[in-house]
PDB file of N, CA and C in Angstrom:
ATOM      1  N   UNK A   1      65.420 182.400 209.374  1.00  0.00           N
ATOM      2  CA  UNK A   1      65.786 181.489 208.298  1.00  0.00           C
ATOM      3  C   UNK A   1      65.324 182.028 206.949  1.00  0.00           C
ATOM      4  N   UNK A   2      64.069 182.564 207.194  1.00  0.00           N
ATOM      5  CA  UNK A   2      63.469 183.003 205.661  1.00  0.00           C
ATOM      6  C   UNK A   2      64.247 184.298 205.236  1.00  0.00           C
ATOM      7  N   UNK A   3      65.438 184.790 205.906  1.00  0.00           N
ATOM      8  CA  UNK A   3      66.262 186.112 205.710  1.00  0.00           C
ATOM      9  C   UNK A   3      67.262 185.189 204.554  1.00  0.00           C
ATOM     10  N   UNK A   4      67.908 183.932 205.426  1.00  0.00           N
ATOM     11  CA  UNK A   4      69.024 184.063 204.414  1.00  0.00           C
ATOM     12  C   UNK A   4      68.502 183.407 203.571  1.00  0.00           C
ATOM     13  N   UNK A   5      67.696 182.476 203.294  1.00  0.00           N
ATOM     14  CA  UNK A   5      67.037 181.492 202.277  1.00  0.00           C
ATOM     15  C   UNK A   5      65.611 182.117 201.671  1.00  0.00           C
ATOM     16  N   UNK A   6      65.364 183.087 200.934  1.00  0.00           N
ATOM     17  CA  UNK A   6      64.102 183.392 200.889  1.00  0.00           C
ATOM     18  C   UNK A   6      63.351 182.211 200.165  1.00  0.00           C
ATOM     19  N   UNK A   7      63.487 181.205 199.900  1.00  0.00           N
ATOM     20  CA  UNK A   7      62.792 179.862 199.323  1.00  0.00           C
ATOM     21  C   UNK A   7      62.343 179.073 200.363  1.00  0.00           C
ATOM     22  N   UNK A   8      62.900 179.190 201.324  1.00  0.00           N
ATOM     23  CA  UNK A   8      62.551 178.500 202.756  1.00  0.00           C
ATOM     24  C   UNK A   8      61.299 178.913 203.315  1.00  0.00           C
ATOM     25  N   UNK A   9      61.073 179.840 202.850  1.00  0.00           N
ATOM     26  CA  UNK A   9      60.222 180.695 203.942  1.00  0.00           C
ATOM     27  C   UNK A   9      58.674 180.696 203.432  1.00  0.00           C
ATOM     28  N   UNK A  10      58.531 179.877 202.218  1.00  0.00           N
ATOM     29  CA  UNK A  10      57.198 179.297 202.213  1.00  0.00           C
ATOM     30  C   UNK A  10      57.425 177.903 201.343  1.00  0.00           C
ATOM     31  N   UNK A  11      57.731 177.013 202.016  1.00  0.00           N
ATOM     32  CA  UNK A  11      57.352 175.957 202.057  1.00  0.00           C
ATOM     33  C   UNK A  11      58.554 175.210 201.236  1.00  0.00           C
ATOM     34  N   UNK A  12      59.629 175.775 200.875  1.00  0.00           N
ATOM     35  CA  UNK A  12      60.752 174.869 199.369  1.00  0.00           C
ATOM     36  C   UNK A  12      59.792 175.729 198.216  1.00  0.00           C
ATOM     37  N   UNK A  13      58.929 175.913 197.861  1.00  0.00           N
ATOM     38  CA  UNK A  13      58.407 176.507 196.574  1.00  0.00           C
ATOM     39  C   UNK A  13      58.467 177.881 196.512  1.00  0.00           C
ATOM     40  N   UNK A  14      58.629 178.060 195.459  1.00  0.00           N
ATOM     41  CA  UNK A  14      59.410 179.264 194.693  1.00  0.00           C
ATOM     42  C   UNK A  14      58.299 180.110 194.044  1.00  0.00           C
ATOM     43  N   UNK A  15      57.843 180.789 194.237  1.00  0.00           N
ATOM     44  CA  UNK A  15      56.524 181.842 193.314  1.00  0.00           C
ATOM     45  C   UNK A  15      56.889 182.215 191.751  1.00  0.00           C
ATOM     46  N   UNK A  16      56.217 182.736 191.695  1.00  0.00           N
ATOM     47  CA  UNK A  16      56.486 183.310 189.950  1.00  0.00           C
ATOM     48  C   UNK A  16      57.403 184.422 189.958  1.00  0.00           C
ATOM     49  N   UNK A  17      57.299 184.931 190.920  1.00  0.00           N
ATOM     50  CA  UNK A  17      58.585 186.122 191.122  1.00  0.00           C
ATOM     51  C   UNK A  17      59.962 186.129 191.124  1.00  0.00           C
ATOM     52  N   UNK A  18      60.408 184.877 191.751  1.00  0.00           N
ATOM     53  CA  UNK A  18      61.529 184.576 191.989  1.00  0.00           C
ATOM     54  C   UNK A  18      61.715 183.530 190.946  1.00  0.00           C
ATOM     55  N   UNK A  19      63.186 183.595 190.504  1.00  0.00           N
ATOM     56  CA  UNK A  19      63.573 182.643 189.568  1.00  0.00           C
ATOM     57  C   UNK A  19      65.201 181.857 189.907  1.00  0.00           C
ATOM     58  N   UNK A  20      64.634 180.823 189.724  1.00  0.00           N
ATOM     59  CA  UNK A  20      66.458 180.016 189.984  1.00  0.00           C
ATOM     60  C   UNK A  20      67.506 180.682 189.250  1.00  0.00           C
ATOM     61  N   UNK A  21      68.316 180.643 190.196  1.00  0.00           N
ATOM     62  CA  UNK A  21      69.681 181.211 190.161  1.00  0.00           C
ATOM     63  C   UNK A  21      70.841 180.329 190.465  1.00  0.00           C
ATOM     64  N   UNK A  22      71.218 179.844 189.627  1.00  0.00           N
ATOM     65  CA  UNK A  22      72.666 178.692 189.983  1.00  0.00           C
ATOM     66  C   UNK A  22      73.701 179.472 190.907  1.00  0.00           C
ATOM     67  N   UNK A  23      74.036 180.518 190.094  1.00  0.00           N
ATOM     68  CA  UNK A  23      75.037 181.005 190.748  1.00  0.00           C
ATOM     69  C   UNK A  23      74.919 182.846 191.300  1.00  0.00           C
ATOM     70  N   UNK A  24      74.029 182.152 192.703  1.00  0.00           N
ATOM     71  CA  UNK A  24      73.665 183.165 193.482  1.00  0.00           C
ATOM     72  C   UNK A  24      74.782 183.935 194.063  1.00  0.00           C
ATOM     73  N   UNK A  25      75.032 185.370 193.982  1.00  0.00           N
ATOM     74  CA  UNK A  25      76.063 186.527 193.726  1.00  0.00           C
ATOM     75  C   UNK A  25      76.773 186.482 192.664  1.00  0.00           C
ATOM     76  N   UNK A  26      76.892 185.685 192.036  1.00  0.00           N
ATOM     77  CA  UNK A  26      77.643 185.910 190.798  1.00  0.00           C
ATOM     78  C   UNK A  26      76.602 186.379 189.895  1.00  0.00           C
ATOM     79  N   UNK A  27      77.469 187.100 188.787  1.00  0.00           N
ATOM     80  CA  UNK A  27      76.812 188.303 187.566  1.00  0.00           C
ATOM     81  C   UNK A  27      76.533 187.304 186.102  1.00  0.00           C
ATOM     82  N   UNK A  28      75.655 187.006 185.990  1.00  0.00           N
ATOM     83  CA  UNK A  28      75.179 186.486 185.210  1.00  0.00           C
ATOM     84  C   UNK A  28      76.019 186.925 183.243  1.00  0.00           C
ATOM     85  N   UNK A  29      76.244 186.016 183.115  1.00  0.00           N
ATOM     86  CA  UNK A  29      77.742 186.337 181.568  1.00  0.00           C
ATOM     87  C   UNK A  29      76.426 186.609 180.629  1.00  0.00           C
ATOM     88  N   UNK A  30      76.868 188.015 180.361  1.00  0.00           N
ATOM     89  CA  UNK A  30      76.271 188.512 179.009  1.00  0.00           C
ATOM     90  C   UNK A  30      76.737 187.884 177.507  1.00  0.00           C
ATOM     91  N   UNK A  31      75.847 187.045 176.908  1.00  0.00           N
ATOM     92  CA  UNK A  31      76.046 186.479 175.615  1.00  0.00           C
ATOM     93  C   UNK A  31      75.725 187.589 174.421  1.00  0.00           C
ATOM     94  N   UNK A  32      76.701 187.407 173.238  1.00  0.00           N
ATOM     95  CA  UNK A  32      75.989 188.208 172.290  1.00  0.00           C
ATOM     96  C   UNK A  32      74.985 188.253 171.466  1.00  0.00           C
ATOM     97  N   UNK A  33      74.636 189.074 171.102  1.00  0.00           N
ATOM     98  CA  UNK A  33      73.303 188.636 170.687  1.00  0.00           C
ATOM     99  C   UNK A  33      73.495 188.221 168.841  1.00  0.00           C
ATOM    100  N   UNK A  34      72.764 187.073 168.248  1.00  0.00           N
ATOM    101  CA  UNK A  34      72.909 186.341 167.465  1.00  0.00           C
ATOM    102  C   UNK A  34      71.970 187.043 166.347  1.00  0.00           C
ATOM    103  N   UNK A  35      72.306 187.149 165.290  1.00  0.00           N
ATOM    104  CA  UNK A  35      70.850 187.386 164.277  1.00  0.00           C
ATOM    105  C   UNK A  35      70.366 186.204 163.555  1.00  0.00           C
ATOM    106  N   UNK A  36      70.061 184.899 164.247  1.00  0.00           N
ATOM    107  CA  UNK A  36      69.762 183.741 163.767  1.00  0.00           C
ATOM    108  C   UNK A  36      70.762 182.870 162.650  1.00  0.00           C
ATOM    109  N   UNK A  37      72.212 183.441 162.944  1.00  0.00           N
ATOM    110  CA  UNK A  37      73.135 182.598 162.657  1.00  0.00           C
ATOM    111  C   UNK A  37      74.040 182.450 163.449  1.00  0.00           C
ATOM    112  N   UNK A  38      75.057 180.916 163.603  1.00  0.00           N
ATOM    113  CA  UNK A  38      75.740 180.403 164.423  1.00  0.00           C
ATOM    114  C   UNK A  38      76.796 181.282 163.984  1.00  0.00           C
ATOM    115  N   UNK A  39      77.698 181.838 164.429  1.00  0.00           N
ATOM    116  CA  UNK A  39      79.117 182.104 164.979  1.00  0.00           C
ATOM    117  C   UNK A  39      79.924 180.807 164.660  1.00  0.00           C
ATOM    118  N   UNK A  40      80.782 180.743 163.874  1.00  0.00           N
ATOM    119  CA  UNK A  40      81.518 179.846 163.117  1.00  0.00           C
ATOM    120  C   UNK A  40      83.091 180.287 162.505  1.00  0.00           C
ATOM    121  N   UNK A  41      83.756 179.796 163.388  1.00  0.00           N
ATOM    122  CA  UNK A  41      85.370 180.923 163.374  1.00  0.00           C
ATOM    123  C   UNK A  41      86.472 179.299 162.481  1.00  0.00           C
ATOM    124  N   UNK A  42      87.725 179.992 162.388  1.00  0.00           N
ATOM    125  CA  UNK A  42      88.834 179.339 162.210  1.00  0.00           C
ATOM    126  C   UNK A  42      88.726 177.826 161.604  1.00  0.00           C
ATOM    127  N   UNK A  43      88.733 176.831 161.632  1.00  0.00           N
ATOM    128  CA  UNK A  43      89.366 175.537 161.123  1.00  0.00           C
ATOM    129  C   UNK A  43      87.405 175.140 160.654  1.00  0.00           C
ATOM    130  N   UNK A  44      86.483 175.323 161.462  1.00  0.00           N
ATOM    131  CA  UNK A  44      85.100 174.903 161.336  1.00  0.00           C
ATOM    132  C   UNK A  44      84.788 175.883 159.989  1.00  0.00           C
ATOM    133  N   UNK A  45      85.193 177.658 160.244  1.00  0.00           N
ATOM    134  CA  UNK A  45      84.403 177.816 159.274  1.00  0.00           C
ATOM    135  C   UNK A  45      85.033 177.711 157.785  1.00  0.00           C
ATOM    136  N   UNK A  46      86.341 177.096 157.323  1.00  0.00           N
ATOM    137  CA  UNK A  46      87.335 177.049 156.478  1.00  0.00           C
ATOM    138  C   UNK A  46      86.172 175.760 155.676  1.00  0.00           C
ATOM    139  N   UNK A  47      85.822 174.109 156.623  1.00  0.00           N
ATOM    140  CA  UNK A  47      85.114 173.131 156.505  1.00  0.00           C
ATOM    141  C   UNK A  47      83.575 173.649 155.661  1.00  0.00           C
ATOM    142  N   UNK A  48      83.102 174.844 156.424  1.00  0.00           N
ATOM    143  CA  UNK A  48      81.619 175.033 155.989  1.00  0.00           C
ATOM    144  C   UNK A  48      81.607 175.624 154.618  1.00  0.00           C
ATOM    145  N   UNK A  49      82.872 176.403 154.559  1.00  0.00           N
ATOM    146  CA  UNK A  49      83.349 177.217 153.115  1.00  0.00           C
ATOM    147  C   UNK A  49      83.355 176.383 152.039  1.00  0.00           C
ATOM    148  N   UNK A  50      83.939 175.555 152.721  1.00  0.00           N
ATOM    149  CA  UNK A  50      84.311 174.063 151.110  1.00  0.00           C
ATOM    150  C   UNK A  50      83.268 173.435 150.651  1.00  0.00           C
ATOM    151  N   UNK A  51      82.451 172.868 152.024  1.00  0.00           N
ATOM    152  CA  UNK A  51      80.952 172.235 151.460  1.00  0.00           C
ATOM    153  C   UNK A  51      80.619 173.025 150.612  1.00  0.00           C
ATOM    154  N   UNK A  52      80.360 174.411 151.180  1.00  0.00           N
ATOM    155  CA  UNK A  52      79.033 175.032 150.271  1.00  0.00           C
ATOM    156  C   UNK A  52      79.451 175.261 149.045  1.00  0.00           C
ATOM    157  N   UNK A  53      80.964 175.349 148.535  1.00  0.00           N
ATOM    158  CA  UNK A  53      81.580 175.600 147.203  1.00  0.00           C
ATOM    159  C   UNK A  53      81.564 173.958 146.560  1.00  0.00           C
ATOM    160  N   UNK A  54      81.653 173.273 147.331  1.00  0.00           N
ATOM    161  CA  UNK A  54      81.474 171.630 146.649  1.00  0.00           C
ATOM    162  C   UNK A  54      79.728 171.864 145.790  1.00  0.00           C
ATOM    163  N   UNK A  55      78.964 172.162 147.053  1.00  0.00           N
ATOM    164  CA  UNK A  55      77.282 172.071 146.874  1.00  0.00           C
ATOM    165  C   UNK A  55      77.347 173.189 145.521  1.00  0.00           C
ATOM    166  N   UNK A  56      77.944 173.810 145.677  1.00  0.00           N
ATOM    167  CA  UNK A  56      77.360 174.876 144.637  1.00  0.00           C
ATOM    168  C   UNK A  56      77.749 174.547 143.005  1.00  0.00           C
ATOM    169  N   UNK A  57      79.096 173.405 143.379  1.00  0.00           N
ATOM    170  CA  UNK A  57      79.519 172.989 141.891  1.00  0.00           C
ATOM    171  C   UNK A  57      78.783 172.175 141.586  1.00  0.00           C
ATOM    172  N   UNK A  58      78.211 171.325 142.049  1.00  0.00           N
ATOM    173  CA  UNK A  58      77.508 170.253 141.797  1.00  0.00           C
ATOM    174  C   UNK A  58      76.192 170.510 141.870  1.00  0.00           C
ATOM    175  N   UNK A  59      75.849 171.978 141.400  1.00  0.00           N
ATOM    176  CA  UNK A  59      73.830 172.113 141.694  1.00  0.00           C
ATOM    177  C   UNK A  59      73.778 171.315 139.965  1.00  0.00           C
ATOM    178  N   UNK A  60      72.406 171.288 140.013  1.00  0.00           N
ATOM    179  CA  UNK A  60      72.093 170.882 138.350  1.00  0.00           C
ATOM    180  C   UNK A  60      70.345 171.788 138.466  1.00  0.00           C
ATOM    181  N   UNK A  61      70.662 172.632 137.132  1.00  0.00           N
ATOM    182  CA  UNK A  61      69.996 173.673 136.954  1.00  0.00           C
ATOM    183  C   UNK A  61      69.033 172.626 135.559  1.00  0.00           C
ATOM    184  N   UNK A  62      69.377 172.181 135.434  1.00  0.00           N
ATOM    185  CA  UNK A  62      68.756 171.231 134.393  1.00  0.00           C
ATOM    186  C   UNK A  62      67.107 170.637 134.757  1.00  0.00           C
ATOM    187  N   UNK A  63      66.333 170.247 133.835  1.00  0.00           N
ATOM    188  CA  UNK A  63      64.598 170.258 133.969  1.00  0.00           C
ATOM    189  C   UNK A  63      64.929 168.648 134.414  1.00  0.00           C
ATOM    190  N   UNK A  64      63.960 167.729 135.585  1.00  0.00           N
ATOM    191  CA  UNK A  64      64.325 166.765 136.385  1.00  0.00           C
ATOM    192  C   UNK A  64      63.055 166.130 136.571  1.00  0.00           C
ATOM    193  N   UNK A  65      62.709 165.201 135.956  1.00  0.00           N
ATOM    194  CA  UNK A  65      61.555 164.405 136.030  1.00  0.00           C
ATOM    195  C   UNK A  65      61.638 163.695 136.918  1.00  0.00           C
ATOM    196  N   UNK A  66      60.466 163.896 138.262  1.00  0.00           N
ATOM    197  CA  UNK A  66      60.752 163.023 139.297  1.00  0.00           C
ATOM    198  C   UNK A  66      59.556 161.955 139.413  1.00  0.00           C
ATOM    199  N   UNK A  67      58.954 162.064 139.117  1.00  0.00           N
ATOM    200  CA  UNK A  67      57.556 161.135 138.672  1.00  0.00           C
ATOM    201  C   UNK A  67      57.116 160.831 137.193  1.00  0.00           C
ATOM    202  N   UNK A  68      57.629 159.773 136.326  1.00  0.00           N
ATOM    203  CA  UNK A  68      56.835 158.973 135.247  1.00  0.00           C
ATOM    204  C   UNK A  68      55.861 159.477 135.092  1.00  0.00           C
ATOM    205  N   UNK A  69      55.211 158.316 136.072  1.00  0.00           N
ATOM    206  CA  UNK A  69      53.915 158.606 135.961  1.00  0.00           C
ATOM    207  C   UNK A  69      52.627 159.719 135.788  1.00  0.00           C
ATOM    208  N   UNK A  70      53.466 161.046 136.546  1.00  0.00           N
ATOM    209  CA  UNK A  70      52.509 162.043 136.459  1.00  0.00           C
ATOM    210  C   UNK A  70      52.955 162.845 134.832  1.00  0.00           C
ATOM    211  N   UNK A  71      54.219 162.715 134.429  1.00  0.00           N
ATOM    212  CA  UNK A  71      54.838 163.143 133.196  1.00  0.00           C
ATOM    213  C   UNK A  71      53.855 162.622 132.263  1.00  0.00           C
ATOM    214  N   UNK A  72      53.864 161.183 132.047  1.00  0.00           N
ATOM    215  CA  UNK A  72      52.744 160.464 131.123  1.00  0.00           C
ATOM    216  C   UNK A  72      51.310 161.194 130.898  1.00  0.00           C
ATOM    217  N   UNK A  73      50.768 161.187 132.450  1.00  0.00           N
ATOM    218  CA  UNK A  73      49.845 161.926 132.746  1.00  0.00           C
ATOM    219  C   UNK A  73      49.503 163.462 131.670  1.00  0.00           C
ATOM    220  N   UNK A  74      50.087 163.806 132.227  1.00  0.00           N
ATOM    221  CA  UNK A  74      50.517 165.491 131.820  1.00  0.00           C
ATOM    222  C   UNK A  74      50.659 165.648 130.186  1.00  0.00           C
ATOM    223  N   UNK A  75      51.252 164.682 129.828  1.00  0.00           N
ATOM    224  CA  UNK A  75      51.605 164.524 128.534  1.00  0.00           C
ATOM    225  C   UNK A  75      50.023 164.268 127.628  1.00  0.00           C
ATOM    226  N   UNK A  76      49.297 162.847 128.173  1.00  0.00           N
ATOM    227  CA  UNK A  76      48.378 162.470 127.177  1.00  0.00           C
ATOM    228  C   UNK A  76      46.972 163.346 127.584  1.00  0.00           C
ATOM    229  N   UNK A  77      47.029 164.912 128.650  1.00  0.00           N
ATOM    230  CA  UNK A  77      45.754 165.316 128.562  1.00  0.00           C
ATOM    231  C   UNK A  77      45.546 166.465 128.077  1.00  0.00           C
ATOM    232  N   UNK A  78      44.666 167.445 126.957  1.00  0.00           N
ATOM    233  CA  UNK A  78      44.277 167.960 126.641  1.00  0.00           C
ATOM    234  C   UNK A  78      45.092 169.503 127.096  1.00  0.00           C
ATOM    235  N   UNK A  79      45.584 170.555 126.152  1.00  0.00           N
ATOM    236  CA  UNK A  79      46.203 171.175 126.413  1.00  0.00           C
ATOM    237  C   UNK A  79      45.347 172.767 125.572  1.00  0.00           C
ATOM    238  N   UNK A  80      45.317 173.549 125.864  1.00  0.00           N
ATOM    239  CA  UNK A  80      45.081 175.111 124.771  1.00  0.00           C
ATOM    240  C   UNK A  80      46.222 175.842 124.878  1.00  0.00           C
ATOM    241  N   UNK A  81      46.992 176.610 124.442  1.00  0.00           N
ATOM    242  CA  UNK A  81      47.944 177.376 124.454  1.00  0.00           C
ATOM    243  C   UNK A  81      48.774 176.993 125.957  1.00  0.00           C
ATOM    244  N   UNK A  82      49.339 175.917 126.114  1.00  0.00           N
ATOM    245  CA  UNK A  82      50.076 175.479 127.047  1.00  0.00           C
ATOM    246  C   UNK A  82      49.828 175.303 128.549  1.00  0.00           C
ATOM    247  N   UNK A  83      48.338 175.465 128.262  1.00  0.00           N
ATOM    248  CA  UNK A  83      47.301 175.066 130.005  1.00  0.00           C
ATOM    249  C   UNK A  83      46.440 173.950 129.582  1.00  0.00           C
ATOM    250  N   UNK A  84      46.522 173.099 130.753  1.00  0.00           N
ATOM    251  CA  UNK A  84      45.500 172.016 130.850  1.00  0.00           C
ATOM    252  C   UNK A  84      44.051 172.400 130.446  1.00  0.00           C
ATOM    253  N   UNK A  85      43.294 171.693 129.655  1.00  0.00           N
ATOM    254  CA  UNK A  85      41.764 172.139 129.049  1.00  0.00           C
ATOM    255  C   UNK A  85      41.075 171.047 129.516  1.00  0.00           C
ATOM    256  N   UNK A  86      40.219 171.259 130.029  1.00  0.00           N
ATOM    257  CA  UNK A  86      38.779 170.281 129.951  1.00  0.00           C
ATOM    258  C   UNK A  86      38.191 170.124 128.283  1.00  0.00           C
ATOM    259  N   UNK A  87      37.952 168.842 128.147  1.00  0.00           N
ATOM    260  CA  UNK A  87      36.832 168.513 127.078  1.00  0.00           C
ATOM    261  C   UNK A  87      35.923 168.822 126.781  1.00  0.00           C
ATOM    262  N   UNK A  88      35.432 169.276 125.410  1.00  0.00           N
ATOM    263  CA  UNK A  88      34.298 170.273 125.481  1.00  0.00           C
ATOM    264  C   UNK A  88      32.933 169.633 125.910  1.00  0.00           C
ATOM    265  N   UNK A  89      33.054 168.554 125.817  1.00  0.00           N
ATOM    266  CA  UNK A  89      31.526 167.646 125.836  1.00  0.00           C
ATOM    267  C   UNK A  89      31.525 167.531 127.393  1.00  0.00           C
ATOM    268  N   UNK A  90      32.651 167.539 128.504  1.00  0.00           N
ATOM    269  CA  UNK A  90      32.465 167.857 130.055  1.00  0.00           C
ATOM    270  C   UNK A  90      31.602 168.635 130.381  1.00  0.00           C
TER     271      UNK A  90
END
């Protein structure tokens, strides 16, 4: 039994040696190899083309205050040639 099943032949458990195989005799399908981007053909990649030309019309290169509060900040403290200064009496 442990000829045609070598998994049988200690106990159902499988060692570190052996590894599951779905499709035992068949040749395992060589995938290509990726350089950390998806493969993106015909009608999908026409879709990804447009976003990124939409995204790119609509960047804003413009200066963007996202916090008041720290602006205010920034604004009322002590400055020397365009760097924050401590007080001399600190």
């Amino acid at each position: 039994m442990s000829e045609l099943c070598p998994s049988m032949s200690n106990g159902g458990m499988m060692d570190d040696s052996q590894q599951a195989n779905p499709g035992i005799g068949m040749p395992m399908q060589a995938f290509p190899k990726r350089s950390g981007f998806d493969v993106v053909a015909g009608l999908d990649r026409d879709i990804v083309i447009s976003r990124y030309k939409e995204k790119r019309r609509t960047r804003r290169f413009d200066k963007q205050v996202r916090y008041e509060s720290r602006k205010a900040r920034a604004d009322s403290r002590l400055r020397i040639k365009g760097r924050f200064a401590k007080k001399e009496g600190h």
